[in-house]
Protein backbone atom coordinates (compact mmCIF):
# COMPACT_ATOMS: atom_id res chain seq x y z
CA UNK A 1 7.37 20.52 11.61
CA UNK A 2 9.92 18.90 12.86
CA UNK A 3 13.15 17.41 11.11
CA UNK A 4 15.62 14.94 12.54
CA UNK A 5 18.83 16.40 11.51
CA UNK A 6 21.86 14.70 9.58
CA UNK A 7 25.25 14.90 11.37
CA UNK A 8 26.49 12.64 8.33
CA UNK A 9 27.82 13.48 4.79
CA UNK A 10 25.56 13.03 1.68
CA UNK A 11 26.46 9.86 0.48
CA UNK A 12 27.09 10.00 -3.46
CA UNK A 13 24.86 7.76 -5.84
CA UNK A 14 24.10 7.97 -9.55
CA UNK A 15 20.47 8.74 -9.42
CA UNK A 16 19.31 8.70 -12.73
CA UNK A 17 20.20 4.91 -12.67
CA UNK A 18 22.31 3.86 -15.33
CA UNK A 19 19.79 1.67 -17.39
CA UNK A 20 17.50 -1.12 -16.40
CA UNK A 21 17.54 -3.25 -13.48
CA UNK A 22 20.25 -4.95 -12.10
CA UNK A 23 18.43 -7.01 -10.13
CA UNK A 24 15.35 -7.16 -8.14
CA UNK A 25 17.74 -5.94 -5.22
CA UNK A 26 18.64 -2.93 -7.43
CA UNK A 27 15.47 -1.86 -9.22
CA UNK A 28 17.75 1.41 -9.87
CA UNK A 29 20.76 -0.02 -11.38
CA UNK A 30 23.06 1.50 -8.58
CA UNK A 31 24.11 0.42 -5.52
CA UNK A 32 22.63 1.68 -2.66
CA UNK A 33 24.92 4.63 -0.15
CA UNK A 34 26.20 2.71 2.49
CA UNK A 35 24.29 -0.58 2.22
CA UNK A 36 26.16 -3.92 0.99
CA UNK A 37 24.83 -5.95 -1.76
CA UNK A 38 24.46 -8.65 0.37
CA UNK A 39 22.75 -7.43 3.45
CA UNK A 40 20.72 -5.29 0.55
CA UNK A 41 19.83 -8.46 -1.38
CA UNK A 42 18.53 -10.01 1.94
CA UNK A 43 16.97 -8.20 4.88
CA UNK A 44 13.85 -5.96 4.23
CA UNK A 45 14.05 -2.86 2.45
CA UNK A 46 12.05 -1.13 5.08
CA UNK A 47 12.17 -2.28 8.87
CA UNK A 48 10.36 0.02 11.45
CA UNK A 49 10.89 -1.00 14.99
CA UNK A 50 9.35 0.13 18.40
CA UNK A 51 8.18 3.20 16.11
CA UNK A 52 6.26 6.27 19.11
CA UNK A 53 5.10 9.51 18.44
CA UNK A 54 3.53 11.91 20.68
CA UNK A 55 1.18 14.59 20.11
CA UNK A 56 0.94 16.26 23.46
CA UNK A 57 -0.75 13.83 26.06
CA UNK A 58 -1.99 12.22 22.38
CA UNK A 59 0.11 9.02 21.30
CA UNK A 60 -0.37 8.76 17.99
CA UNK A 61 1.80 5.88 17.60
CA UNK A 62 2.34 2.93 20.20
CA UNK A 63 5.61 1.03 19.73
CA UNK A 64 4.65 0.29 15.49
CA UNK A 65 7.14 -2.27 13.95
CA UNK A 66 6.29 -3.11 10.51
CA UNK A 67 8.96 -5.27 7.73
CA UNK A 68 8.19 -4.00 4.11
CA UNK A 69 9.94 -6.46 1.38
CA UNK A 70 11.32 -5.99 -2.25
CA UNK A 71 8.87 -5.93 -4.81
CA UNK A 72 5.64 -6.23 -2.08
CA UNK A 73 3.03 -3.85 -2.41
CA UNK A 74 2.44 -3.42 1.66
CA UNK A 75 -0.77 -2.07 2.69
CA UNK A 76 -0.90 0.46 5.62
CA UNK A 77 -4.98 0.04 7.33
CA UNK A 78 -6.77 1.97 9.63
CA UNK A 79 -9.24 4.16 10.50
CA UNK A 80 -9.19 7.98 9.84
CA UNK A 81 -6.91 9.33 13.37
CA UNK A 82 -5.13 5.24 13.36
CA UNK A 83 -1.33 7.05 12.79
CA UNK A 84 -0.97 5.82 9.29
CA UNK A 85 -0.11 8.77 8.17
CA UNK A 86 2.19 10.12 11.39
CA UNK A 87 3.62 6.85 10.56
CA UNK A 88 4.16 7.21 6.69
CA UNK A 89 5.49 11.31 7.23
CA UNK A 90 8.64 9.49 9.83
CA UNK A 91 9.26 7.04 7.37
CA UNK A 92 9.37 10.11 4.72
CA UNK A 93 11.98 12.17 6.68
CA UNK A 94 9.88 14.68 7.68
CA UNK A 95 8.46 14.36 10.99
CA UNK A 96 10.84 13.48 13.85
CA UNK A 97 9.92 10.20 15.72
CA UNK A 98 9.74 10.28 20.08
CA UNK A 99 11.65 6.53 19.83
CA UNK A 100 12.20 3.77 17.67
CA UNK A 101 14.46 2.75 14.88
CA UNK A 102 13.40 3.07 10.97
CA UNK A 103 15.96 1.27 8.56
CA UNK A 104 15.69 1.71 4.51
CA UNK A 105 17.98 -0.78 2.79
CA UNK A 106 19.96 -0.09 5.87
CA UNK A 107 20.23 3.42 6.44
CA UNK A 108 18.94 4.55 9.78
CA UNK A 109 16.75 7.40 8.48
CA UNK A 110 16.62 8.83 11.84
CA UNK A 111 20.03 9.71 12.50
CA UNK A 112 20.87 10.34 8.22
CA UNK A 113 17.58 11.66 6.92
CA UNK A 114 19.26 13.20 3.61
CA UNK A 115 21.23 9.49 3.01
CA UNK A 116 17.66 7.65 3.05
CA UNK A 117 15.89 10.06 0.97
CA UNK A 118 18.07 9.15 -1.40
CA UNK A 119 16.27 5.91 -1.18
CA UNK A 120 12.58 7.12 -1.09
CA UNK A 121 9.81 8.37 -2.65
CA UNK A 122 7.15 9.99 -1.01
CA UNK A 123 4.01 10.96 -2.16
CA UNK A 124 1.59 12.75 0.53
CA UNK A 125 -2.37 12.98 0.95
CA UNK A 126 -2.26 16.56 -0.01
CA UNK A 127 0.27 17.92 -1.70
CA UNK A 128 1.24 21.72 -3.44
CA UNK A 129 1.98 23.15 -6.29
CA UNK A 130 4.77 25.99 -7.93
CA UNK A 131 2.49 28.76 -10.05
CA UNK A 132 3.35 29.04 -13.44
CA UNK A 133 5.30 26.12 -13.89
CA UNK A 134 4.30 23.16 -16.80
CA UNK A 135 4.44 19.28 -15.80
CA UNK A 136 7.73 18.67 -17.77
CA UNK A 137 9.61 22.18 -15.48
CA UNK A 138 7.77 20.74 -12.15
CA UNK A 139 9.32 17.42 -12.71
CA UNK A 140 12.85 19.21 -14.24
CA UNK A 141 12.93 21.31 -11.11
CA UNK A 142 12.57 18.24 -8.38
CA UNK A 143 14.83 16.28 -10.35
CA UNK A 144 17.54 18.83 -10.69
CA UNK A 145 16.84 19.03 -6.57
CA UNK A 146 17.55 15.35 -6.24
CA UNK A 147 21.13 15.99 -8.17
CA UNK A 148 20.19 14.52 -11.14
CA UNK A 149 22.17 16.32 -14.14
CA UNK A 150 20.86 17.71 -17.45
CA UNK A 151 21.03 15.25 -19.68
CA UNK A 152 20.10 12.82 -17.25
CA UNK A 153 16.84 14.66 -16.65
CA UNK A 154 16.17 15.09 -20.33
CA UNK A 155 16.05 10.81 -20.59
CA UNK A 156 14.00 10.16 -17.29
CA UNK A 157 11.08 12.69 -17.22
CA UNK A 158 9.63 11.40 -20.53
CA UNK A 159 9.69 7.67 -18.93
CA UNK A 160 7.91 9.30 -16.09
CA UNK A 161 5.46 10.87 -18.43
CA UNK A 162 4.76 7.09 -20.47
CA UNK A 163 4.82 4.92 -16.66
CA UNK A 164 2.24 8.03 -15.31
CA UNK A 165 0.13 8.08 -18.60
CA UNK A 166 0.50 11.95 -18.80
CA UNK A 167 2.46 11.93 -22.29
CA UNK A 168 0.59 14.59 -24.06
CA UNK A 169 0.54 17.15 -20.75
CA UNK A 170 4.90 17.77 -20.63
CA UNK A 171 3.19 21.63 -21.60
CA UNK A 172 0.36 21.79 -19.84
CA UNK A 173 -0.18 24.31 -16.92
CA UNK A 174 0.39 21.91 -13.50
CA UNK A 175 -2.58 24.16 -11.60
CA UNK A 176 -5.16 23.39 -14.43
CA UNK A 177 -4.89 19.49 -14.38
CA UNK A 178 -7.32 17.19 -13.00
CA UNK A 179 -6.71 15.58 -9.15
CA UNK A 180 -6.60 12.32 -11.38
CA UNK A 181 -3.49 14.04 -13.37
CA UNK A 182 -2.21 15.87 -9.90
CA UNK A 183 -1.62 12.61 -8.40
CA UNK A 184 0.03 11.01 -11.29
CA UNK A 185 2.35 14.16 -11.56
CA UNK A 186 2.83 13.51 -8.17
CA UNK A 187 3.31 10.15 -8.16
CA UNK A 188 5.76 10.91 -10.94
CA UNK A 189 7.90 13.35 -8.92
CA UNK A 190 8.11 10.86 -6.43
CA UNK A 191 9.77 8.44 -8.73
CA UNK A 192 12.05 11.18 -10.50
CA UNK A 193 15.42 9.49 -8.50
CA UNK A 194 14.73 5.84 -8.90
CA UNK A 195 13.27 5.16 -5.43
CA UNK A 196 13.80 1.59 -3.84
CA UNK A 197 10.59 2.46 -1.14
CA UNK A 198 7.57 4.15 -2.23
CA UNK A 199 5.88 5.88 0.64
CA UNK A 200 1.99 6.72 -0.39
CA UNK A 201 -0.34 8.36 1.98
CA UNK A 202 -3.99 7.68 0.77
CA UNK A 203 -2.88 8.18 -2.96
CA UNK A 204 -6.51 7.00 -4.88
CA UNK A 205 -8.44 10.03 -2.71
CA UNK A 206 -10.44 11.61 -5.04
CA UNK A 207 -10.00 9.19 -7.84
CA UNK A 208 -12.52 8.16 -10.55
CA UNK A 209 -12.66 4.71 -10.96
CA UNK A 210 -10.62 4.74 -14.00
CA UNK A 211 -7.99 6.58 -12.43
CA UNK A 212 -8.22 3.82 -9.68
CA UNK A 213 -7.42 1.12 -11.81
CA UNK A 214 -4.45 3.12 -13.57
CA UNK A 215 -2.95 3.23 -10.26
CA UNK A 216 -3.27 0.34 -9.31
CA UNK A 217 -1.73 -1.17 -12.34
CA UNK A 218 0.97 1.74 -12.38
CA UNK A 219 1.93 0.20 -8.73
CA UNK A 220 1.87 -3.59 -9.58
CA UNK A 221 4.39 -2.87 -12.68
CA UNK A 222 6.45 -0.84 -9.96
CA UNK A 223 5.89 -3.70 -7.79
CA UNK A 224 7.43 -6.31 -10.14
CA UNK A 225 10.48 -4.21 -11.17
CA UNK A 226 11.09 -4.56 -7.56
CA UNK A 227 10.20 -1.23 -5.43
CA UNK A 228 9.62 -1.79 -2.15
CA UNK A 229 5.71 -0.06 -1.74
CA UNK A 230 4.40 1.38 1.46
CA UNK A 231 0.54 2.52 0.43
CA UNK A 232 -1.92 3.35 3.34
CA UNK A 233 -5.99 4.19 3.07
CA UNK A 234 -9.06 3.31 5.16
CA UNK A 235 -10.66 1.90 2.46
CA UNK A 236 -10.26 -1.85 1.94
CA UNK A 237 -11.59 -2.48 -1.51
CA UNK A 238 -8.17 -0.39 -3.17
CA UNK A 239 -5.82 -2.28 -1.42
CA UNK A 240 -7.62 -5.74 -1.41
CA UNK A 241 -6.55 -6.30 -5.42
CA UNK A 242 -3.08 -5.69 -5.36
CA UNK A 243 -1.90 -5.92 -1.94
CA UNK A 244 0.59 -8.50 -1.09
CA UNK A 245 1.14 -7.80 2.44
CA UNK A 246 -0.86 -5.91 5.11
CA UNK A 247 -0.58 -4.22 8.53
CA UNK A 248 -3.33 -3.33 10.33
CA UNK A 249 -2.73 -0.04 12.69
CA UNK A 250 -5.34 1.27 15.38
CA UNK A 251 -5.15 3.60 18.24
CA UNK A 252 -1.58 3.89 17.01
CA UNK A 253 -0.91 0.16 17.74
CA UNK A 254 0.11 -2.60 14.91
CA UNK A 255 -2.78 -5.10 15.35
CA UNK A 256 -1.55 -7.13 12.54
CA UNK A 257 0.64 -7.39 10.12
CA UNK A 258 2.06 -9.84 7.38
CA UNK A 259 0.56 -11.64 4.43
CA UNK A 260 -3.09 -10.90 4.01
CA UNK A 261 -4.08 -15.09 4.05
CA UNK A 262 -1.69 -15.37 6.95
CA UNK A 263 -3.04 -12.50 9.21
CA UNK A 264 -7.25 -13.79 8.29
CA UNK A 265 -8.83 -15.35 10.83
CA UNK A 266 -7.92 -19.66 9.69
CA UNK A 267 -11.70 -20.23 11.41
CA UNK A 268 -14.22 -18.46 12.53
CA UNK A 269 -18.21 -17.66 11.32
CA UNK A 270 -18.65 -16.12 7.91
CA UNK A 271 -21.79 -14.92 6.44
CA UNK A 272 -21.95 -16.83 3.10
CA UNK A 273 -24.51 -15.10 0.42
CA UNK A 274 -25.90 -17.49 -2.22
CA UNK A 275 -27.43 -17.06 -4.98
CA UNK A 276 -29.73 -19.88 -6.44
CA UNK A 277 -31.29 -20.45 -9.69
CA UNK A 278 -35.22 -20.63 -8.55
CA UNK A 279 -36.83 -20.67 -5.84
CA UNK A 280 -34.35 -21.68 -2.73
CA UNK A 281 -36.75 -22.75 -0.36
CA UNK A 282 -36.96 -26.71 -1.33
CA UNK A 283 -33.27 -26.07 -0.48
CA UNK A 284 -33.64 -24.53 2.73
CA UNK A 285 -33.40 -27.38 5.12
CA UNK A 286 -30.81 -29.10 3.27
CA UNK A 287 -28.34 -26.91 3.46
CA UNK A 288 -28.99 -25.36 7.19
CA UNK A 289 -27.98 -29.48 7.92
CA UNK A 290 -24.83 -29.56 6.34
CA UNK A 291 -21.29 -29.49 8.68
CA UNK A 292 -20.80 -25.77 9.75
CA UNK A 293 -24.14 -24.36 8.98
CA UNK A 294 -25.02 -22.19 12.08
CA UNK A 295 -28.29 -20.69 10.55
CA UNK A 296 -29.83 -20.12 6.80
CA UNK A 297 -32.37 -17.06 6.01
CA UNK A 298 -33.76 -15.79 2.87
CA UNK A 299 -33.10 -11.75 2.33
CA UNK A 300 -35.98 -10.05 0.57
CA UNK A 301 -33.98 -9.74 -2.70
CA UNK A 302 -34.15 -13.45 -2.49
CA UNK A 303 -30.09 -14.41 -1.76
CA UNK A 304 -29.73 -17.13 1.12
CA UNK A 305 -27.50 -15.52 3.52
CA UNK A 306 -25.60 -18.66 5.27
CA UNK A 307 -23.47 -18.38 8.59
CA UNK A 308 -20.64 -21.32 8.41
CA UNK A 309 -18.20 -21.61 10.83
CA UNK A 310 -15.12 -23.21 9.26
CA UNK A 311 -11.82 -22.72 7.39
CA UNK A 312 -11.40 -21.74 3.94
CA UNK A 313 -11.00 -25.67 3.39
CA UNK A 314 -14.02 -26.59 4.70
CA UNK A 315 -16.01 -23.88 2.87
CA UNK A 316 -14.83 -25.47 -0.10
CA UNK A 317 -16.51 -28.57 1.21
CA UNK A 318 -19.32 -27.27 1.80
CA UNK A 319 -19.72 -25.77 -2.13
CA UNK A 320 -18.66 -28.73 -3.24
CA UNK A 321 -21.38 -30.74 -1.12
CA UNK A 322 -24.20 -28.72 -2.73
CA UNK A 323 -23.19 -28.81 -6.04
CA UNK A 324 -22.82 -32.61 -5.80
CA UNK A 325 -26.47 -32.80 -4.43
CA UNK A 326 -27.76 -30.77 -7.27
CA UNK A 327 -28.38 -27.53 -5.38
CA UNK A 328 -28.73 -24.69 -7.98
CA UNK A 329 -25.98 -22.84 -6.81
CA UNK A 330 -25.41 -19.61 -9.63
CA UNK A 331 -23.12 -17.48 -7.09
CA UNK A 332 -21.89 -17.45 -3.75
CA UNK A 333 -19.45 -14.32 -2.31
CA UNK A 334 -17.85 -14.74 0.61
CA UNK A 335 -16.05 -11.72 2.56
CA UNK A 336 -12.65 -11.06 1.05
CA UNK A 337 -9.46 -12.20 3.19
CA UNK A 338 -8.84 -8.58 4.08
CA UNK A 339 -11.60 -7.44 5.28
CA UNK A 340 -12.10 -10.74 7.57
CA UNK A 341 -8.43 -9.54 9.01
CA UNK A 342 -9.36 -6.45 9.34
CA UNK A 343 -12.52 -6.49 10.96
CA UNK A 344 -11.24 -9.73 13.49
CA UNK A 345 -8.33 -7.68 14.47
CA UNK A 346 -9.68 -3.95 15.47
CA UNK A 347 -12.31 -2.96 17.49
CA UNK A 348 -13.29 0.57 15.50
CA UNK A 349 -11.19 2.55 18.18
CA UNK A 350 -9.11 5.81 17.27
CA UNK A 351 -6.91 7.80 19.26
């Protein structure tokens, strides 16, 4: 593997973070190496630009730019083989880039690697483990690595051990805890030095659905103390709940990327499933006649499936035109904003 290397001085910082927020700017309560308050307070506190990496004759990434703001939690889609991960591991520090520029709270991480890790957490798909050590020495020895001192050590690892839920397992063996408690100790250690960008590559893999929804609420409290949160997966339904921002990768090309209801398709034909309370036929023509109906059917579990070509506006029209006309309408689920963005903007291709 392949490391940029740092031609510049470690930049001093207090890493343990003196208390609580300063402001959403400074989730840490310090002042991040080389970065001004105000350009911190303002530009994005991750900016990838014109972003390639080549495998070989393989590109695995195309040119990727991609803004990540303060307190989002930014969503990272694509297929298995997209680059999301190529792309997450340059971010991290530890894979060199062929071109491009990456910027956290504006270090160039390319030419000072050691100055923006500093600034990051990153949390991998797989990850290892030290024999023999418990949670509370696996977290003591990566936070002694990040320069944080005794006593300072001492106050954060049990706040690590309440955010990550794993208060009762400081003695516990690391190698005999669940992959639910792995990737919250992991998580954890990725958090030890007050991070202002969170870097997490496909971090509900192998998850319960309990542990699911503990991570996702772990991130959205993250989120709102103002960490910056890169999280990637090819799975839509994690990241369609708590995802404030999106970009959509394929073939190693950004497709997409911003706010999930600005990237969704403003019009275009959705397939509409409704559920009525009886029998739906007396209700079959009127409805395939209302504005932006394209074609009604009946599915053998007895949901109308409706095509409607239209905005988000004039679906709500169209429910509210039914409902006015008495139509027993119990349900009706219509595709969720990112999956319509997702599946308008990439044509299943991998590299």
């Amino acid at each position: 593997m392949s490391e940029i290397p740092d031609r510049t001085p470690m930049p001093s910082a207090d890493l343990a973070g003196p208390g609580p927020p300063t402001s959403p700017a400074d989730p840490a309560g310090t002042v991040a190496p080389n970065v001004p308050p105000s350009s911190a307070a303002s530009a994005p506190v991750l900016q990838v630009r014109g972003l390639v990496k080549r495998y070989g004759r393989v590109t695995a990434l195309q040119g990727a730019d991609l803004d990540v703001e303060a307190g989002a939690i930014h969503g990272l889609v694509g297929t298995n083989g997209a680059g999301k991960t190529t792309l997450l591991r340059i971010v991290g520090t530890v894979l060199r880039a062929d071109a491009g520029a990456v910027s956290v709270m504006g270090v160039d991480a390319l030419a000072k690697p050691s100055a923006a890790r500093l600034l990051l957490g990153f949390m991998p798909d797989f990850f290892g483990v030290y024999e023999d050590l418990t949670v509370y020495e696996y977290l003591d020895f990566f936070g002694a690595a990040y320069g944080l001192e005794g006593p300072a050590r001492a106050t954060r690892i049990p706040e690590l051990l309440a955010h990550t839920h794993l208060e009762g397992k400081a003695a516990s063996d690391v190698q005999r805890l669940s992959r639910g408690m792995q990737q919250r100790l992991c998580l954890a250690r990725a958090l030890i030095h007050r991070p202002r960008l969170l870097l997490l590559d496909e971090p509900a893999s192998g998850l319960d659905p309990r542990g699911r929804a503990e991570l996702r609420d772990i991130l959205k409290a993250l989120a709102a103390d103002g960490v910056a949160i890169l999280i990637s997966s090819h799975i839509l339904s994690e990241l369609a709940d708590m995802c404030t921002a999106v970009t959509i990768i394929e073939q190693g090309s950004v497709v997409a990327s911003g706010p999930v209801d600005t990237i969704a398709p403003a019009a275009r034909v959705r397939s509409l499933s409704a559920r009525l309370a009886g029998d739906p036929t007396p209700w079959l023509e009127f409805v395939a006649t209302r504005p932006g109906v394209d074609g009604v059917a009946v599915s053998a579990t007895g949901t109308v499936e409706i095509r409607f070509a239209g905005d988000l506006a004039a679906q709500a029209r169209f429910v509210a035109e039914l409902v006015e006309a008495g139509v027993p309408l119990a349900a009706l689920e219509a595709p969720r904003a990112l999956e319509e963005a997702y599946f308008e903007s990439t044509q299943g291709l991998v590299t």
